[in-house]
N, C-alpha and C. Protein backbone atom coordinates (compact mmCIF):
# COMPACT_ATOMS: atom_id res chain seq x y z
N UNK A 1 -11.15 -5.97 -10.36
CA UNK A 1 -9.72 -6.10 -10.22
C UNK A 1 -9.36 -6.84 -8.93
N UNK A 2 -9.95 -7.89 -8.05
CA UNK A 2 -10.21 -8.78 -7.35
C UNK A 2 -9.30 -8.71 -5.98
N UNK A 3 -9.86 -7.25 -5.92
CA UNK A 3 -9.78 -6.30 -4.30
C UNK A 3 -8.57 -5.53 -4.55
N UNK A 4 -7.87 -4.68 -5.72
CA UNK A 4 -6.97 -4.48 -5.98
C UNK A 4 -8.28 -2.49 -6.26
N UNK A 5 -7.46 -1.33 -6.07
CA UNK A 5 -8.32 -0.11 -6.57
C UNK A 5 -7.75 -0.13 -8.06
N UNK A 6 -8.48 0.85 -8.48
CA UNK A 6 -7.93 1.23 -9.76
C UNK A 6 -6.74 2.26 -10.09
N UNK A 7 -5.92 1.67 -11.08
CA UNK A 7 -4.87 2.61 -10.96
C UNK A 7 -5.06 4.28 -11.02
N UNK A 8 -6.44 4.96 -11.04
CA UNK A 8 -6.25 5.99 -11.24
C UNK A 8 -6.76 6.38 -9.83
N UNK A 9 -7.52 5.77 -9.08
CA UNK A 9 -7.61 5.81 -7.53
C UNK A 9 -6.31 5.55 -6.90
N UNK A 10 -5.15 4.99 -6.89
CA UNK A 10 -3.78 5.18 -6.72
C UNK A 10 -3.06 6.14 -6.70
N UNK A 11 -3.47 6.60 -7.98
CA UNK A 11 -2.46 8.03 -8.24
C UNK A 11 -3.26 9.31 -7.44
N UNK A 12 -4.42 9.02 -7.27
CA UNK A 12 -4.83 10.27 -6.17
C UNK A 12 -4.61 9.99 -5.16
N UNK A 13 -4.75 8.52 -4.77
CA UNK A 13 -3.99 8.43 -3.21
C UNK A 13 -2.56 8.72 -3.05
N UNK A 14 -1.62 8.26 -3.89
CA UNK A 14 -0.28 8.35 -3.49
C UNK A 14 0.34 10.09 -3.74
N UNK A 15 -0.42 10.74 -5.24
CA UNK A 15 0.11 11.76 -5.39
C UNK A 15 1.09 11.66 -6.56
N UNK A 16 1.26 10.86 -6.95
CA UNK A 16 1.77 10.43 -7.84
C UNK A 16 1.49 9.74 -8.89
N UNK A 17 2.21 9.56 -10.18
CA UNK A 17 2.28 8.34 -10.84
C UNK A 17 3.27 7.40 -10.64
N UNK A 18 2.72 5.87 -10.96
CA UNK A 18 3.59 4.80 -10.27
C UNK A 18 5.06 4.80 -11.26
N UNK A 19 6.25 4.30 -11.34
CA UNK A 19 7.29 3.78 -12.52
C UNK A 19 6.89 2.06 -12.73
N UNK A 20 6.54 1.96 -13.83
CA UNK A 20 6.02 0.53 -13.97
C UNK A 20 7.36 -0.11 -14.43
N UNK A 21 7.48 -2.08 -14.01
CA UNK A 21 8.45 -2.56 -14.06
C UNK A 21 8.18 -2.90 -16.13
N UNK A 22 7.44 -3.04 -16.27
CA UNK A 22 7.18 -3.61 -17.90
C UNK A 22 6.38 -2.00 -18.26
N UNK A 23 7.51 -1.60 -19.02
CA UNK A 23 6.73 -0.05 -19.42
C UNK A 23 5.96 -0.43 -20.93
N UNK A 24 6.21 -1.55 -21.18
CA UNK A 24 5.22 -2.02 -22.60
C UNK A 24 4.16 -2.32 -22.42
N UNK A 25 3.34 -2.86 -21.34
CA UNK A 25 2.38 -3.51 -20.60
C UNK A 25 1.18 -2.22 -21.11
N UNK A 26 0.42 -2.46 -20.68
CA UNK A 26 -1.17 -1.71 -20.70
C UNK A 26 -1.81 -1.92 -19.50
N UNK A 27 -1.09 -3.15 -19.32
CA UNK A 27 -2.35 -4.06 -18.26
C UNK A 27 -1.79 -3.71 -16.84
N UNK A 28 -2.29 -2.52 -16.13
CA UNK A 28 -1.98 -2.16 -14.04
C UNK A 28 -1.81 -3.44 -13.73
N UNK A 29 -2.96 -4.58 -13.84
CA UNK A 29 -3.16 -5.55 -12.87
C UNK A 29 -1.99 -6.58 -12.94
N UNK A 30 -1.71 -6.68 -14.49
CA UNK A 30 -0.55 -8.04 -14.37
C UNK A 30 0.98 -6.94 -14.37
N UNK A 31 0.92 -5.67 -13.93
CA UNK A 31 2.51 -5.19 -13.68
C UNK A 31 2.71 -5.12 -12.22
N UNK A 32 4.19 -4.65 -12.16
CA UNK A 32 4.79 -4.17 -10.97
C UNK A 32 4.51 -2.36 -10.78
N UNK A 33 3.84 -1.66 -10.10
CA UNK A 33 4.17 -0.73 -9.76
C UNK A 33 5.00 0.08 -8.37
N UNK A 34 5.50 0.63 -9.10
CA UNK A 34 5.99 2.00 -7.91
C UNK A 34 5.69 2.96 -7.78
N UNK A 35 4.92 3.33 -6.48
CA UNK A 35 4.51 4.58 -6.19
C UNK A 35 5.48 5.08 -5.24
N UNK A 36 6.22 6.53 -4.98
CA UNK A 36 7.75 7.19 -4.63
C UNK A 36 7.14 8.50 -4.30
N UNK A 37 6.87 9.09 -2.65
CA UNK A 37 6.23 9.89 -2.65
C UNK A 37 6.33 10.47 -0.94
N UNK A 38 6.08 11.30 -0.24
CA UNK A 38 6.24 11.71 0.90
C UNK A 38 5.61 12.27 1.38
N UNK A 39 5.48 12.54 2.63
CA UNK A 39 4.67 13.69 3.96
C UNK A 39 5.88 14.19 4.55
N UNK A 40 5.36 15.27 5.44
CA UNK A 40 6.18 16.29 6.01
C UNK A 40 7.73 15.53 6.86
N UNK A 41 7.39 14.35 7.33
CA UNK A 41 8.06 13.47 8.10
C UNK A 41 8.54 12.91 7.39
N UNK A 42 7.87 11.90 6.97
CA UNK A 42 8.14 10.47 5.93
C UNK A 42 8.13 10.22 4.54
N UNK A 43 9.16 9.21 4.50
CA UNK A 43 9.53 8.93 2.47
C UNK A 43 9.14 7.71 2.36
N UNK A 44 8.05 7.48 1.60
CA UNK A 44 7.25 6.13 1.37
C UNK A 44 7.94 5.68 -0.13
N UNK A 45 7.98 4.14 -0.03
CA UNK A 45 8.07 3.64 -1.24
C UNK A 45 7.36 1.99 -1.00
N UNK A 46 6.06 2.14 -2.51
CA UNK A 46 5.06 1.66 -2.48
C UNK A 46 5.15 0.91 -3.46
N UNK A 47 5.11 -0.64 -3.45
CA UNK A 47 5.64 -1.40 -4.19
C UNK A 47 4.46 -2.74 -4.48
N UNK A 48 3.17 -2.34 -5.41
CA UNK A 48 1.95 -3.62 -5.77
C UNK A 48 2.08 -3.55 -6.90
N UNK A 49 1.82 -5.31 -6.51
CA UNK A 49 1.79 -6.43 -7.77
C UNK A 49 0.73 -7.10 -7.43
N UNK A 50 -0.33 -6.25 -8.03
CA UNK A 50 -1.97 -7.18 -7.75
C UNK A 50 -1.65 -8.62 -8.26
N UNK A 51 -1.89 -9.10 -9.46
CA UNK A 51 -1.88 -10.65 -9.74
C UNK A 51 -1.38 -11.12 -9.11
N UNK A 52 -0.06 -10.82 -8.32
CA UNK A 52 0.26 -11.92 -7.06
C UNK A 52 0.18 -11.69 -6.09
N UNK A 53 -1.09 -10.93 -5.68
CA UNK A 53 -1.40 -10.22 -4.59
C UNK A 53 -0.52 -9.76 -3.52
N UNK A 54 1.09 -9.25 -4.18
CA UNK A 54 2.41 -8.29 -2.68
C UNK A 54 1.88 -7.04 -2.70
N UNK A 55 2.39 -6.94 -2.02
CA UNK A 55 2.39 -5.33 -1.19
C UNK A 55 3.29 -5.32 -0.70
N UNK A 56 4.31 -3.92 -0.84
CA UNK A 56 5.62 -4.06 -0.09
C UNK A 56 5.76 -2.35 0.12
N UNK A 57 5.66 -2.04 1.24
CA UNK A 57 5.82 -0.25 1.82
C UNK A 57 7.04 -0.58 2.50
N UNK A 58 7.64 0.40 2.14
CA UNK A 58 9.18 0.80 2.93
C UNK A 58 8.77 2.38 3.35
N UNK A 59 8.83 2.62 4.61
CA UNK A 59 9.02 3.90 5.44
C UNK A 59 10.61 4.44 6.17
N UNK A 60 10.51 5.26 5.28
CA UNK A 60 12.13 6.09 5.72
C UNK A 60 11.57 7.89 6.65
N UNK A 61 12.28 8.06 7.56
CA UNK A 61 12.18 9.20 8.09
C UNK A 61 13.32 10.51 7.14
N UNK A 62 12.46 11.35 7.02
CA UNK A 62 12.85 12.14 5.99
C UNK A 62 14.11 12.54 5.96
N UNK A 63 14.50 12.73 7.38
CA UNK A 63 15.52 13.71 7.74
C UNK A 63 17.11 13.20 7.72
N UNK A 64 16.76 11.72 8.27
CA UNK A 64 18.00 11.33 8.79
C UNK A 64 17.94 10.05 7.61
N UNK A 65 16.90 9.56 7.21
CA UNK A 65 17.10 8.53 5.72
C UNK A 65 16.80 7.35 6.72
N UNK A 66 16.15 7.38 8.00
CA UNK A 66 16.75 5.80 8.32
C UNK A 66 14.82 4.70 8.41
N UNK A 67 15.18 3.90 8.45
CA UNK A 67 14.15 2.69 8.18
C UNK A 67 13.46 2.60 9.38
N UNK A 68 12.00 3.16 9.06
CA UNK A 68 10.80 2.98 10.01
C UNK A 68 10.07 2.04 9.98
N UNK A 69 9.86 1.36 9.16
CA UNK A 69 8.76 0.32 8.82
C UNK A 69 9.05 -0.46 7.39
N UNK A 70 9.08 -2.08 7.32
CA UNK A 70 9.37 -2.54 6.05
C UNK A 70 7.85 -3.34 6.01
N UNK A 71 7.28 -3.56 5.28
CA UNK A 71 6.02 -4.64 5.42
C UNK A 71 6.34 -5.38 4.03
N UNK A 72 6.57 -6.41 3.62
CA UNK A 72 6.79 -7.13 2.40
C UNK A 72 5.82 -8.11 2.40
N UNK A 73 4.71 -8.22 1.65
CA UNK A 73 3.54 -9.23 2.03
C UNK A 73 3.29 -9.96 0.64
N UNK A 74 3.15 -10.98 0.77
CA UNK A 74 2.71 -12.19 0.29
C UNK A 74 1.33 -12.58 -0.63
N UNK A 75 0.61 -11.85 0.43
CA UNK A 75 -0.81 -12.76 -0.76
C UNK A 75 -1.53 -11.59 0.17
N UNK A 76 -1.72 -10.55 -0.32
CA UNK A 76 -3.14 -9.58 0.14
C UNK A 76 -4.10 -9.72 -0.59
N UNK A 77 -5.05 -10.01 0.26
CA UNK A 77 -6.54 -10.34 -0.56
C UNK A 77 -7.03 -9.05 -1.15
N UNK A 78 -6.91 -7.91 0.09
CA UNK A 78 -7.88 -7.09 -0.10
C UNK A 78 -6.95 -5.81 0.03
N UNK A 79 -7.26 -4.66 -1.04
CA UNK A 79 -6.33 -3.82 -1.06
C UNK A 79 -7.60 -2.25 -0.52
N UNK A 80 -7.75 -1.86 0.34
CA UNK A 80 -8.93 -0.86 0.60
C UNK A 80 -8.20 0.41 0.60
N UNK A 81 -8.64 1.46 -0.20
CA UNK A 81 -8.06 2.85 0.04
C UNK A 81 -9.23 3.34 1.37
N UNK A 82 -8.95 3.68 2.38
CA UNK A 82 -10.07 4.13 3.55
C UNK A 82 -10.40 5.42 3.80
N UNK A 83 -8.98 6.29 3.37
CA UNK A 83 -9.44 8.02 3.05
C UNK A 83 -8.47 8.50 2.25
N UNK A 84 -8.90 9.29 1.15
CA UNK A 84 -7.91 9.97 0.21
C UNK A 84 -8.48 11.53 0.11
N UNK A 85 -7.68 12.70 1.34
CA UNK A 85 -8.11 13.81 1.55
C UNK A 85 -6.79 14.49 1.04
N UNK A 86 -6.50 15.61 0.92
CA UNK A 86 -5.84 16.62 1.15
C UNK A 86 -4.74 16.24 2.69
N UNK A 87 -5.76 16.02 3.46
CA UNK A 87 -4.32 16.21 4.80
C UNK A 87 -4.66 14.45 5.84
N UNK A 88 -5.50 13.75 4.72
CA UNK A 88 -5.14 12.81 5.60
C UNK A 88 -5.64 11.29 4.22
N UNK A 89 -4.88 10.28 4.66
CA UNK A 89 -4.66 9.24 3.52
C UNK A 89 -4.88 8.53 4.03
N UNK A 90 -5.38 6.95 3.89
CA UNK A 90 -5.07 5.75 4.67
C UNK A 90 -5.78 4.72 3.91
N UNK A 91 -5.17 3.32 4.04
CA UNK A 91 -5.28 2.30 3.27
C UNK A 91 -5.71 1.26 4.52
N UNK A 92 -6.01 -0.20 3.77
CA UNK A 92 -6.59 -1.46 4.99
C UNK A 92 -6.32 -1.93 3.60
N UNK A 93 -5.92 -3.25 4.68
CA UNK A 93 -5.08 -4.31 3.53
C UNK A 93 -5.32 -5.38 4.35
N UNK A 94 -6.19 -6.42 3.49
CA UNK A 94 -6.73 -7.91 4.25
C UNK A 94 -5.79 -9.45 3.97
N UNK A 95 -5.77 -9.90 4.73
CA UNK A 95 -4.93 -11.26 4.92
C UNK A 95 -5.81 -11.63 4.76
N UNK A 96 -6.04 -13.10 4.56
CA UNK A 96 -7.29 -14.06 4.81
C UNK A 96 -6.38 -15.31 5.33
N UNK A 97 -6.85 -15.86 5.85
CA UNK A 97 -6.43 -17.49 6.34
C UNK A 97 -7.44 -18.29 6.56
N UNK A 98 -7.14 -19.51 6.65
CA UNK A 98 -8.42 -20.40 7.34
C UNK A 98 -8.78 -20.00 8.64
N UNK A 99 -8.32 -19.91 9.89
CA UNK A 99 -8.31 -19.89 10.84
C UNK A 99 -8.41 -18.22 11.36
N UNK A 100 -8.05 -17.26 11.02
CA UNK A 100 -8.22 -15.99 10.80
C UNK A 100 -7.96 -15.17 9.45
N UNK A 101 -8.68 -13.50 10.18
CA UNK A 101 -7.85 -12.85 9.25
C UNK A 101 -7.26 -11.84 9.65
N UNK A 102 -6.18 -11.08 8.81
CA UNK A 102 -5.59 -9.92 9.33
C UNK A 102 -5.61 -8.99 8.98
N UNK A 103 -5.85 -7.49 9.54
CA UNK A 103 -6.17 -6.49 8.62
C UNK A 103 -4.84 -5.45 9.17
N UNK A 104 -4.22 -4.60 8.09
CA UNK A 104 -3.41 -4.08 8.14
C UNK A 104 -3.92 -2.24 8.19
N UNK A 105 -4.04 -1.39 9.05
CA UNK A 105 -4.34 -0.14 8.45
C UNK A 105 -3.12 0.57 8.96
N UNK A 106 -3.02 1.17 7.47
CA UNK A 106 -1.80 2.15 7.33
C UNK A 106 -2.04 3.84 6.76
N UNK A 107 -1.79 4.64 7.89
CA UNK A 107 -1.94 6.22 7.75
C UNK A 107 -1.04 6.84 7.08
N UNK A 108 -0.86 7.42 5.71
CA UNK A 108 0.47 7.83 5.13
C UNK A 108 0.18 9.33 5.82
N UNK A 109 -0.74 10.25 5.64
CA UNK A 109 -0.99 11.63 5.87
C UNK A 109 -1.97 11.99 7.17
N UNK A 110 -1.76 12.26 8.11
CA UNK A 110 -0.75 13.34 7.74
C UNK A 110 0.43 12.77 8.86
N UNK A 111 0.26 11.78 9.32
CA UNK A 111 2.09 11.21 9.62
C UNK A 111 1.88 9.80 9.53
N UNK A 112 2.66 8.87 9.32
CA UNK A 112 2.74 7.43 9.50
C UNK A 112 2.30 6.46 10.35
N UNK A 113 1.53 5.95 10.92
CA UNK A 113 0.93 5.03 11.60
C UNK A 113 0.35 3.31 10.91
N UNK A 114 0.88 2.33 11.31
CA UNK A 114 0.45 1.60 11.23
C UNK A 114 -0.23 0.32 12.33
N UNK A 115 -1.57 -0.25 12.09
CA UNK A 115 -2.22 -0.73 13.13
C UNK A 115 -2.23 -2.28 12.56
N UNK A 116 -1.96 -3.26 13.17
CA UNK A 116 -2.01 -5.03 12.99
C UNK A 116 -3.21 -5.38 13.68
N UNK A 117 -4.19 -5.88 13.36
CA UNK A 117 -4.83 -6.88 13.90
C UNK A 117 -5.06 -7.93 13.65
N UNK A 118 -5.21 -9.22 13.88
CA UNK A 118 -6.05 -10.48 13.64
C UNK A 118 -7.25 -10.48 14.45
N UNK A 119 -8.13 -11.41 13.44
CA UNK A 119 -9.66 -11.69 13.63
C UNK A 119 -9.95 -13.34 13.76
N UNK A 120 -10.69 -13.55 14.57
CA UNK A 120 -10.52 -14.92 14.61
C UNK A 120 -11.59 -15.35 13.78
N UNK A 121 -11.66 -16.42 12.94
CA UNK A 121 -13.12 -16.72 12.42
C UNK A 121 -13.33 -18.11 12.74
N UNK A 122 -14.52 -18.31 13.29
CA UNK A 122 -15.28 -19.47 13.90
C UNK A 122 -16.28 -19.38 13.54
């Protein structure tokens, strides 16, 4: 599924099942999903479309509703689930470029953290 997990590795990470945009479809890879789901703090809404490789997380703080983090991405190569526990979750999500790459790691459990890096490749 060309760095994309499988939708049933999804639903144990997120905790959920996704709302698909084409509910006629069969096919995870060529839909839109939504995964709609939370931690003690934070209200995630999880928005991949492998075939065109987006990724789009919106982070809301539970309490007050307001906007922590938007990431709307473009072309992710690489979609990595990195831990799917009980009290702790986290994903890595690869950019590629000519000139570098970028790796995204994002902690849903047990609170929200996200880390940016670029890599240079020579």
């Amino acid at each position: 599924m060309r760095g994309y997990p499988e939708e049933i590795d999804l639903i144990s990470l997120f905790e959920c099942g996704p709302t698909l945009f084409d509910t006629t479809s069969k096919d995870f890879f060529y839909n839109e999903a939504t995964y709609k789901f939370s931690n003690r703090e934070e209200d995630f809404v999880v928005i991949l479309s492998p075939s065109y490789c987006e990724v789009k997380i919106q982070v809301t703080q539970r309490t007050s509703n307001k906007l922590i983090s938007l990431l709307d991405l473009k072309r992710v190569d690489k979609f990595e689930i990195k831990a799917d526990k009980k009290d702790l979750s986290s994903v890595l999500l690869w950019i590629q470029n000519d000139d570098f790459t970028q790796t995204i790691e994002i902690d849903f459990k047990p609170k929200f953290k996200l880390i940016l890096k670029e890599h240079f490749i020579r």
